[in-house]
PDB file of N, CA and C in Angstrom:
ATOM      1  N   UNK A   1     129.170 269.504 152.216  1.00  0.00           N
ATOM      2  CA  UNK A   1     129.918 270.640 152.700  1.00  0.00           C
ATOM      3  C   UNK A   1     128.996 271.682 153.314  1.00  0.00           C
ATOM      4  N   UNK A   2     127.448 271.878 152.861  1.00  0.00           N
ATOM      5  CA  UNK A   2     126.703 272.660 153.457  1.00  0.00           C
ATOM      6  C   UNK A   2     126.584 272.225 154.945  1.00  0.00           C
ATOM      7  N   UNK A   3     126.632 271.175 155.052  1.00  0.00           N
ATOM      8  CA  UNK A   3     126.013 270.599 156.372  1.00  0.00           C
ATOM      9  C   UNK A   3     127.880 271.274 157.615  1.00  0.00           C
ATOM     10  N   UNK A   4     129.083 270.950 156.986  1.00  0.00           N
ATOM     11  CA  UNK A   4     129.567 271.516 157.754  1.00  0.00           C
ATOM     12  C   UNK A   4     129.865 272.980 158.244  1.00  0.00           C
ATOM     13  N   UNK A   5     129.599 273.726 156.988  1.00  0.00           N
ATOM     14  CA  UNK A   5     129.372 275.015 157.263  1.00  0.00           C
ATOM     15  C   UNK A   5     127.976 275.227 158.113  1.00  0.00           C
ATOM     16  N   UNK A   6     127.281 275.093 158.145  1.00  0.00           N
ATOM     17  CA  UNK A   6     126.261 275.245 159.056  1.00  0.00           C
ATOM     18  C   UNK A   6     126.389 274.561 160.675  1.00  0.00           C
ATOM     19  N   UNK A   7     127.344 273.618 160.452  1.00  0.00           N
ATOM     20  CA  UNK A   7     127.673 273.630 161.839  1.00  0.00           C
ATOM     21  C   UNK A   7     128.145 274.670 162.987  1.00  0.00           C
ATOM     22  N   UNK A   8     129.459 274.817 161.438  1.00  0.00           N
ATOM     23  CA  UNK A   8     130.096 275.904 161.876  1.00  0.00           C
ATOM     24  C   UNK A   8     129.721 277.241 162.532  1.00  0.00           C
ATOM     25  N   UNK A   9     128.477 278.141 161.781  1.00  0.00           N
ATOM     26  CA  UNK A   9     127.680 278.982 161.661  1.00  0.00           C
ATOM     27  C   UNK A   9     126.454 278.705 162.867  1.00  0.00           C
ATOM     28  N   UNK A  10     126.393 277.566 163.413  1.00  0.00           N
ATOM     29  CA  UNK A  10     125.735 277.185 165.497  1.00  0.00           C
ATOM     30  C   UNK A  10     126.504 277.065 166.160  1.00  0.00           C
ATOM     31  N   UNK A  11     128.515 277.343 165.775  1.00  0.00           N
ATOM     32  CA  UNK A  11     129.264 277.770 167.028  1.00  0.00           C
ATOM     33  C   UNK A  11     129.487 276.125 167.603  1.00  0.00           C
ATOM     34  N   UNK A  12     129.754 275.336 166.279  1.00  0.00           N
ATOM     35  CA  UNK A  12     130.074 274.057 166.596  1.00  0.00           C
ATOM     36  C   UNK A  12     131.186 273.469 165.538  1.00  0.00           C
ATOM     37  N   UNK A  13     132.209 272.997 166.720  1.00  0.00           N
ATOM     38  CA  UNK A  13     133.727 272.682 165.324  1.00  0.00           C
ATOM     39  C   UNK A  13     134.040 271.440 165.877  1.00  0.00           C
ATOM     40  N   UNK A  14     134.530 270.388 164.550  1.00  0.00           N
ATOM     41  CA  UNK A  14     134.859 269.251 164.813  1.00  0.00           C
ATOM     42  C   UNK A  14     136.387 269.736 165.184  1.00  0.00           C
ATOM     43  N   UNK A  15     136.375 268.513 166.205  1.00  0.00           N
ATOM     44  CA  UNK A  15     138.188 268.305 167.247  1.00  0.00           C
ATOM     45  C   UNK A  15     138.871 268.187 166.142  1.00  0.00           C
ATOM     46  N   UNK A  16     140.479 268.637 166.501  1.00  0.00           N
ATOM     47  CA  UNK A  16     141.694 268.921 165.630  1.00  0.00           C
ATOM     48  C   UNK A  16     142.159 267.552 165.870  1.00  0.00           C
ATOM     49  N   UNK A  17     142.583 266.738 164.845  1.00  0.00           N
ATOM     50  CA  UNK A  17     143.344 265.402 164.990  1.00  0.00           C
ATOM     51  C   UNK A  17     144.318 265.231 166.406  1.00  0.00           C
ATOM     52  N   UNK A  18     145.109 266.274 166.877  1.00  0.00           N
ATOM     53  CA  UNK A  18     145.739 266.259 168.061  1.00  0.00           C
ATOM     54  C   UNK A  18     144.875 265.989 168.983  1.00  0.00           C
ATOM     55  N   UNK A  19     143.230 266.354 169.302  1.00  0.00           N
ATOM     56  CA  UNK A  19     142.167 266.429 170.201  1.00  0.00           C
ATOM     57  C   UNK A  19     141.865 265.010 170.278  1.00  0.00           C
ATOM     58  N   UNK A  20     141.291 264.550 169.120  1.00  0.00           N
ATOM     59  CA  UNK A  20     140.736 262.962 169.088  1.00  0.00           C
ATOM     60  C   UNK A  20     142.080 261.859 169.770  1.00  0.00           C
ATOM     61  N   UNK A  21     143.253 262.021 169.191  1.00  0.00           N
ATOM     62  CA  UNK A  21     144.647 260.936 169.296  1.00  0.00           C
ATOM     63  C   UNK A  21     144.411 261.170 171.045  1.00  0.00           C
ATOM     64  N   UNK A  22     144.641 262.249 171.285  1.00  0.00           N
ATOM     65  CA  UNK A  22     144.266 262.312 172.887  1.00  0.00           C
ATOM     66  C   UNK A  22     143.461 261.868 173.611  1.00  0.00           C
ATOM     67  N   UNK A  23     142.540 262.043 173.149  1.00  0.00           N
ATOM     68  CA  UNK A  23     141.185 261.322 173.665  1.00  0.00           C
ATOM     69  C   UNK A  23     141.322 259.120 173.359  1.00  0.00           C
ATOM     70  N   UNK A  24     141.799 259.353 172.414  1.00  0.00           N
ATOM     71  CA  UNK A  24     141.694 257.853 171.864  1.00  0.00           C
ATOM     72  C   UNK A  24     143.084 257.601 173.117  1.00  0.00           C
ATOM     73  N   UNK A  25     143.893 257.765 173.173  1.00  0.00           N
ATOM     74  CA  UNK A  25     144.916 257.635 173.975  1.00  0.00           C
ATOM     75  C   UNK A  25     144.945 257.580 175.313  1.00  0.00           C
ATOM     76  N   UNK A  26     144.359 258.173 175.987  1.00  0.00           N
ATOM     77  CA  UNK A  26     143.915 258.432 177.141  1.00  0.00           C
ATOM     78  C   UNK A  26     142.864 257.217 177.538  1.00  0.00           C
ATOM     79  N   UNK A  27     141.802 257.431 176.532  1.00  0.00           N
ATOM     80  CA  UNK A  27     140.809 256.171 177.191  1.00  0.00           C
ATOM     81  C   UNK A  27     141.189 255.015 176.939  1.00  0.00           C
ATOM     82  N   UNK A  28     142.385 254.203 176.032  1.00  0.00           N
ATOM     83  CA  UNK A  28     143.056 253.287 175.932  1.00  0.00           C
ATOM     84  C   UNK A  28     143.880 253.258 177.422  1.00  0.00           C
ATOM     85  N   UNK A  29     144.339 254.079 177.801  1.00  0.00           N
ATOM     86  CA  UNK A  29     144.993 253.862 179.396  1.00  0.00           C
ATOM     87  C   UNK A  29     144.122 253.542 180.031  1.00  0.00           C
ATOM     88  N   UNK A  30     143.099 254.549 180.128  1.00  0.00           N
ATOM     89  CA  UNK A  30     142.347 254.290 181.206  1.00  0.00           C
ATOM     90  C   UNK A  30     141.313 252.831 181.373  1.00  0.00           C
ATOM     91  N   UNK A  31     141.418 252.595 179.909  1.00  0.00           N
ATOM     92  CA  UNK A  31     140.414 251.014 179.796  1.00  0.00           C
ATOM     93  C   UNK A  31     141.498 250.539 180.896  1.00  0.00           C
ATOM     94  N   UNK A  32     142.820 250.191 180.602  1.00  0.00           N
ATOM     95  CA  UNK A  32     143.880 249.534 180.759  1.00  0.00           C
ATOM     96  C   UNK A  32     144.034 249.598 182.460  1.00  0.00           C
ATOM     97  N   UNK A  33     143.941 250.694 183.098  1.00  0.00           N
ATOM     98  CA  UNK A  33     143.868 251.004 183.992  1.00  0.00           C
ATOM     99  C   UNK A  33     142.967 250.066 185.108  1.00  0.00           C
ATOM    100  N   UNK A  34     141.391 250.262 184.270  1.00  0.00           N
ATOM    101  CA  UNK A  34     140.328 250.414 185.175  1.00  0.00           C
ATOM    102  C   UNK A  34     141.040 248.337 184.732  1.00  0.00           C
ATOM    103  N   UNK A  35     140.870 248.107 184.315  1.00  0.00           N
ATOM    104  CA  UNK A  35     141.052 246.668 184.423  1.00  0.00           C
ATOM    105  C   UNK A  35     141.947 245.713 185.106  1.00  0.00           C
ATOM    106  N   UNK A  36     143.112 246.450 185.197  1.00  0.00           N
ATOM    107  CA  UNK A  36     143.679 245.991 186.283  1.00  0.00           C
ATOM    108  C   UNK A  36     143.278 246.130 187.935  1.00  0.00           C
ATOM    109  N   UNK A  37     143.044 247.573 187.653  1.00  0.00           N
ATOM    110  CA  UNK A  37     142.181 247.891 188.909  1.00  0.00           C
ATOM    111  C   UNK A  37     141.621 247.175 189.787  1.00  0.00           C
ATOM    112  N   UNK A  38     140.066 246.515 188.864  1.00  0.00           N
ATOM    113  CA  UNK A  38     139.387 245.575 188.962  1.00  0.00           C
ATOM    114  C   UNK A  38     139.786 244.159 189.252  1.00  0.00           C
ATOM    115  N   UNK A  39     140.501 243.856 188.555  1.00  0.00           N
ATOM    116  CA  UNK A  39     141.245 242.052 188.501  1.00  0.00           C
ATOM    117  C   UNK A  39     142.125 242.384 190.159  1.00  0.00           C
ATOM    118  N   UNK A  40     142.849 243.100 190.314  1.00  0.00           N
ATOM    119  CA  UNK A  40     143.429 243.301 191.604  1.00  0.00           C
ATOM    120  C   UNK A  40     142.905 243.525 192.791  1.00  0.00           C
ATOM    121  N   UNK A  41     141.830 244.209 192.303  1.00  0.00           N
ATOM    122  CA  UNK A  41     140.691 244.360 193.813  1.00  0.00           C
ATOM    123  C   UNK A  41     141.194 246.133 194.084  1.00  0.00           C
ATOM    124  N   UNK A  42     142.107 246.995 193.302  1.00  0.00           N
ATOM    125  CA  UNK A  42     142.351 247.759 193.943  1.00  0.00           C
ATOM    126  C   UNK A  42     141.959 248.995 193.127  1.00  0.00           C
ATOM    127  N   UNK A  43     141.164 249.689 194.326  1.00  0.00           N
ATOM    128  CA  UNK A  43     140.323 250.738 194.246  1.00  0.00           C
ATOM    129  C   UNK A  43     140.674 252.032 193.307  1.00  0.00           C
ATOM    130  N   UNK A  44     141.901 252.406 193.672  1.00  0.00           N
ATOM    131  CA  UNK A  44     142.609 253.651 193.159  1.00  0.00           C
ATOM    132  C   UNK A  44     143.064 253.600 191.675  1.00  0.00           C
ATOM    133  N   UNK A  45     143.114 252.520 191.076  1.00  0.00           N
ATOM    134  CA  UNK A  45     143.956 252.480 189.507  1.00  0.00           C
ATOM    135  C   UNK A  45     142.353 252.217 189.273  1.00  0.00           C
ATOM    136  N   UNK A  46     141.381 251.722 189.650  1.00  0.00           N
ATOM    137  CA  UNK A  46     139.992 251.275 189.144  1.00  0.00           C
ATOM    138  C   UNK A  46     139.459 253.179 188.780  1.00  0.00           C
ATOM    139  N   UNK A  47     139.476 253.332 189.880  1.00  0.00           N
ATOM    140  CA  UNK A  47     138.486 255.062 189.580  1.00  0.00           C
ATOM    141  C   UNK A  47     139.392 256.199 188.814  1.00  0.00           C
ATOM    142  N   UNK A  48     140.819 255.722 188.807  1.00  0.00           N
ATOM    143  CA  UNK A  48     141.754 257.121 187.977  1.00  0.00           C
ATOM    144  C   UNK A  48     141.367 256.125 186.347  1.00  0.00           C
ATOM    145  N   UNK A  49     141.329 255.178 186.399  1.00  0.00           N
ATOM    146  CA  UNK A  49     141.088 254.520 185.259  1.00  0.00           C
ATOM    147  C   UNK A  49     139.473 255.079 184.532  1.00  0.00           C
ATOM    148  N   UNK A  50     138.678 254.882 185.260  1.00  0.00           N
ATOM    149  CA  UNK A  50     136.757 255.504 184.974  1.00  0.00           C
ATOM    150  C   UNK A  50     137.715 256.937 184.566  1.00  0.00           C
ATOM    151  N   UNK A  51     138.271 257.747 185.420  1.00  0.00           N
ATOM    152  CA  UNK A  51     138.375 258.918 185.266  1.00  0.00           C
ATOM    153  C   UNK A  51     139.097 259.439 183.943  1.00  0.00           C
ATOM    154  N   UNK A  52     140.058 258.641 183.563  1.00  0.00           N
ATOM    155  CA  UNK A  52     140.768 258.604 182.410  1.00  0.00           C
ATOM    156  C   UNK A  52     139.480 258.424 180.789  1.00  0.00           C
ATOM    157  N   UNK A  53     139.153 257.575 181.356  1.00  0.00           N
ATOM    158  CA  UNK A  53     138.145 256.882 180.176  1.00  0.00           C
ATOM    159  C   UNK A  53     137.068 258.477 180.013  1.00  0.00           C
ATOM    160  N   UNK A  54     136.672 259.208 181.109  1.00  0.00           N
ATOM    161  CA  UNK A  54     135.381 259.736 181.136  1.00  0.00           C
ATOM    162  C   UNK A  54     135.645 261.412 180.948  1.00  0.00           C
ATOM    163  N   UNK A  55     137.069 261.564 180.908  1.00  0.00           N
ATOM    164  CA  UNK A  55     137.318 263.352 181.134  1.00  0.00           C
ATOM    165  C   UNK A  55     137.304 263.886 179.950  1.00  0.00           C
ATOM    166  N   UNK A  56     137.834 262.771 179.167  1.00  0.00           N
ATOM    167  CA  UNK A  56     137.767 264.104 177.932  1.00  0.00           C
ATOM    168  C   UNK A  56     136.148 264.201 177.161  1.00  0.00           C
ATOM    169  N   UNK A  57     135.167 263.875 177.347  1.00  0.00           N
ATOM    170  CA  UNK A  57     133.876 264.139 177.497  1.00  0.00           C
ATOM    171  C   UNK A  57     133.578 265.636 177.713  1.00  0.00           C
ATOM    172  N   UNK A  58     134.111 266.151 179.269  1.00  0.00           N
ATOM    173  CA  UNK A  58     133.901 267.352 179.818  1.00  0.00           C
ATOM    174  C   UNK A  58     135.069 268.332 179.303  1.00  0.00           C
ATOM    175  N   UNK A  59     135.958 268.005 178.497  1.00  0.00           N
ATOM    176  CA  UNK A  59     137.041 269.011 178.387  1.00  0.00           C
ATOM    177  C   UNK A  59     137.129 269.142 177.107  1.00  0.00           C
ATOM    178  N   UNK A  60     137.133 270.155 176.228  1.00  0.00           N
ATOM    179  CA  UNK A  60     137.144 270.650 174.917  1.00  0.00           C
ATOM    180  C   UNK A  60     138.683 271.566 174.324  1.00  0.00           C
ATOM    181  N   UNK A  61     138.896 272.170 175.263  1.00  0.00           N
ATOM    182  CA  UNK A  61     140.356 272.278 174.686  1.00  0.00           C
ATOM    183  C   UNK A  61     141.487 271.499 174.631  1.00  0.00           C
ATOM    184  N   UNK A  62     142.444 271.428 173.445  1.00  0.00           N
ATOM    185  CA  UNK A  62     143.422 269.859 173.923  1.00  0.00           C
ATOM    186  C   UNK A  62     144.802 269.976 174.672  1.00  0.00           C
ATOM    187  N   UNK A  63     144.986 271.473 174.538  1.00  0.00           N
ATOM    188  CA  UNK A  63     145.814 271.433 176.119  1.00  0.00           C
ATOM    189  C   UNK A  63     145.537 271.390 176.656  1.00  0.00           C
ATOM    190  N   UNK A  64     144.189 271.427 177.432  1.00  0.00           N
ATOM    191  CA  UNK A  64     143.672 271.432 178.527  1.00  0.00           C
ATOM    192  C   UNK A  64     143.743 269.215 178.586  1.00  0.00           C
ATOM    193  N   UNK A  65     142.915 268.624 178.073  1.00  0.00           N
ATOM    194  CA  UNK A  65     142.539 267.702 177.419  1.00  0.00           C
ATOM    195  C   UNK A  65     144.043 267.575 178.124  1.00  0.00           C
ATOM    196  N   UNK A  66     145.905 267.071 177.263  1.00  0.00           N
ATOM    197  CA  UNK A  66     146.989 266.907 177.550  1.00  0.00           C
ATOM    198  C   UNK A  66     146.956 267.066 178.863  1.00  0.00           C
ATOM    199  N   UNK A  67     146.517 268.249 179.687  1.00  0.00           N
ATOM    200  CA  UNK A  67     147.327 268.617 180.927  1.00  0.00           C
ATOM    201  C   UNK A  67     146.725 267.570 182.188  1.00  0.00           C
ATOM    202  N   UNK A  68     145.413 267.029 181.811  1.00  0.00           N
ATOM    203  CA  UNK A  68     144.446 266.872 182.686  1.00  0.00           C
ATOM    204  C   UNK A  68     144.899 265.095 182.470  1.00  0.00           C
ATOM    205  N   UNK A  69     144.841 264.719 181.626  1.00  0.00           N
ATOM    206  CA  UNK A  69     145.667 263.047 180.953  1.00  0.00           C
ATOM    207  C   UNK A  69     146.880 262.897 181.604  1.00  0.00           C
ATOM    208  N   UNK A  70     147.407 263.900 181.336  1.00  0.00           N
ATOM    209  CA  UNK A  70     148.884 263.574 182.233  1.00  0.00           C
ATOM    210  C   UNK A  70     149.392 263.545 183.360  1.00  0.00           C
ATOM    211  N   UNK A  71     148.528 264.395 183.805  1.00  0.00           N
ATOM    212  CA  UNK A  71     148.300 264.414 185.432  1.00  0.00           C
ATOM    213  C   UNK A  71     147.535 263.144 186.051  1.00  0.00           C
ATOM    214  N   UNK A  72     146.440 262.668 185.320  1.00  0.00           N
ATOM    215  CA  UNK A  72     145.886 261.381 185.596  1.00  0.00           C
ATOM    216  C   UNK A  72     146.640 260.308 185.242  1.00  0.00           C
ATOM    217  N   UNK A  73     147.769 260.580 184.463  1.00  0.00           N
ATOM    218  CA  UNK A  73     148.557 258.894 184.368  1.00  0.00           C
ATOM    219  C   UNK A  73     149.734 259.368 185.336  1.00  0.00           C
ATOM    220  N   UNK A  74     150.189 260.321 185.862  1.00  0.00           N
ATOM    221  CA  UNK A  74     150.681 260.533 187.008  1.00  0.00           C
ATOM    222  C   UNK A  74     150.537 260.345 188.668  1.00  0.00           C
ATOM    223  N   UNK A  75     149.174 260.197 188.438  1.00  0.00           N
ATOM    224  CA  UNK A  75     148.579 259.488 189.664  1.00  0.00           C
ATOM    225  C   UNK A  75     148.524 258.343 189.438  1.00  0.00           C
ATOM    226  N   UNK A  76     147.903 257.411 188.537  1.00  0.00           N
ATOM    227  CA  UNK A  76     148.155 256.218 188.256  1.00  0.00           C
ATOM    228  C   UNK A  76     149.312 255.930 188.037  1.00  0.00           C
ATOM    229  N   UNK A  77     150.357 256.562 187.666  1.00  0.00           N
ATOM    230  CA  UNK A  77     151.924 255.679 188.243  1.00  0.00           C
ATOM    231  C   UNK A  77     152.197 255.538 189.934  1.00  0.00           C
ATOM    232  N   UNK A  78     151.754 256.993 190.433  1.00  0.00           N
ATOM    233  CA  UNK A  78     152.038 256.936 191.736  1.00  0.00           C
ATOM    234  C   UNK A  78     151.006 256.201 192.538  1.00  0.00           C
ATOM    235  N   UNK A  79     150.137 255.723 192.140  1.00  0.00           N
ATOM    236  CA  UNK A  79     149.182 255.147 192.911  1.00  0.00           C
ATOM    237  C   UNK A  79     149.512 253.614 193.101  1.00  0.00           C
ATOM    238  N   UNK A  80     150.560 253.302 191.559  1.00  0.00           N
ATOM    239  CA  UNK A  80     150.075 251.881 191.423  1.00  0.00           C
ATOM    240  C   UNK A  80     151.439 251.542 192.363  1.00  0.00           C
ATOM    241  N   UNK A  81     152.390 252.314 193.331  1.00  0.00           N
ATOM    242  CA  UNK A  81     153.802 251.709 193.592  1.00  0.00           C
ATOM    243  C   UNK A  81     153.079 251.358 195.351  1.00  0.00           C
TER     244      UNK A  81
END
């Protein structure tokens, strides 16, 4: 327990279960994505797929995290018609 309080205390907090399911969720599409992508030859579900897999890396809040996922499986619906 010392070790997490001292995290805490360098301005460092583990993700809220809603944060991780998102993240786990998201890069499960996007595996899903980039693989079809690939097997099809087609470019656009391949890189929203990388992109899916790779954003929540750079994004720390989980609405933010939600808004940015959903918008990327929104392009990947519209991409894939």
């Amino acid at each position: 327990m010392d070790n997490l309080d001292a995290l805490t205390a360098a301005g460092l907090q583990l993700p809220s279960p809603a944060y991780l399911f998102g993240a786990i969720l998201f890069g499960i599409i996007g595996y899903a994505a980039w693989r079809y992508g690939r097997k099809a030859g087609l470019p656009y579900p391949k890189w929203i797929g990388v992109a899916l897999m790779l954003f929540p890396y750079a994004v720390s809040r989980t609405s933010l995290l939600y808004l940015v996922g959903g918008a990327l499986c929104v392009a990947l619906y519209i991409s894939r018609a």
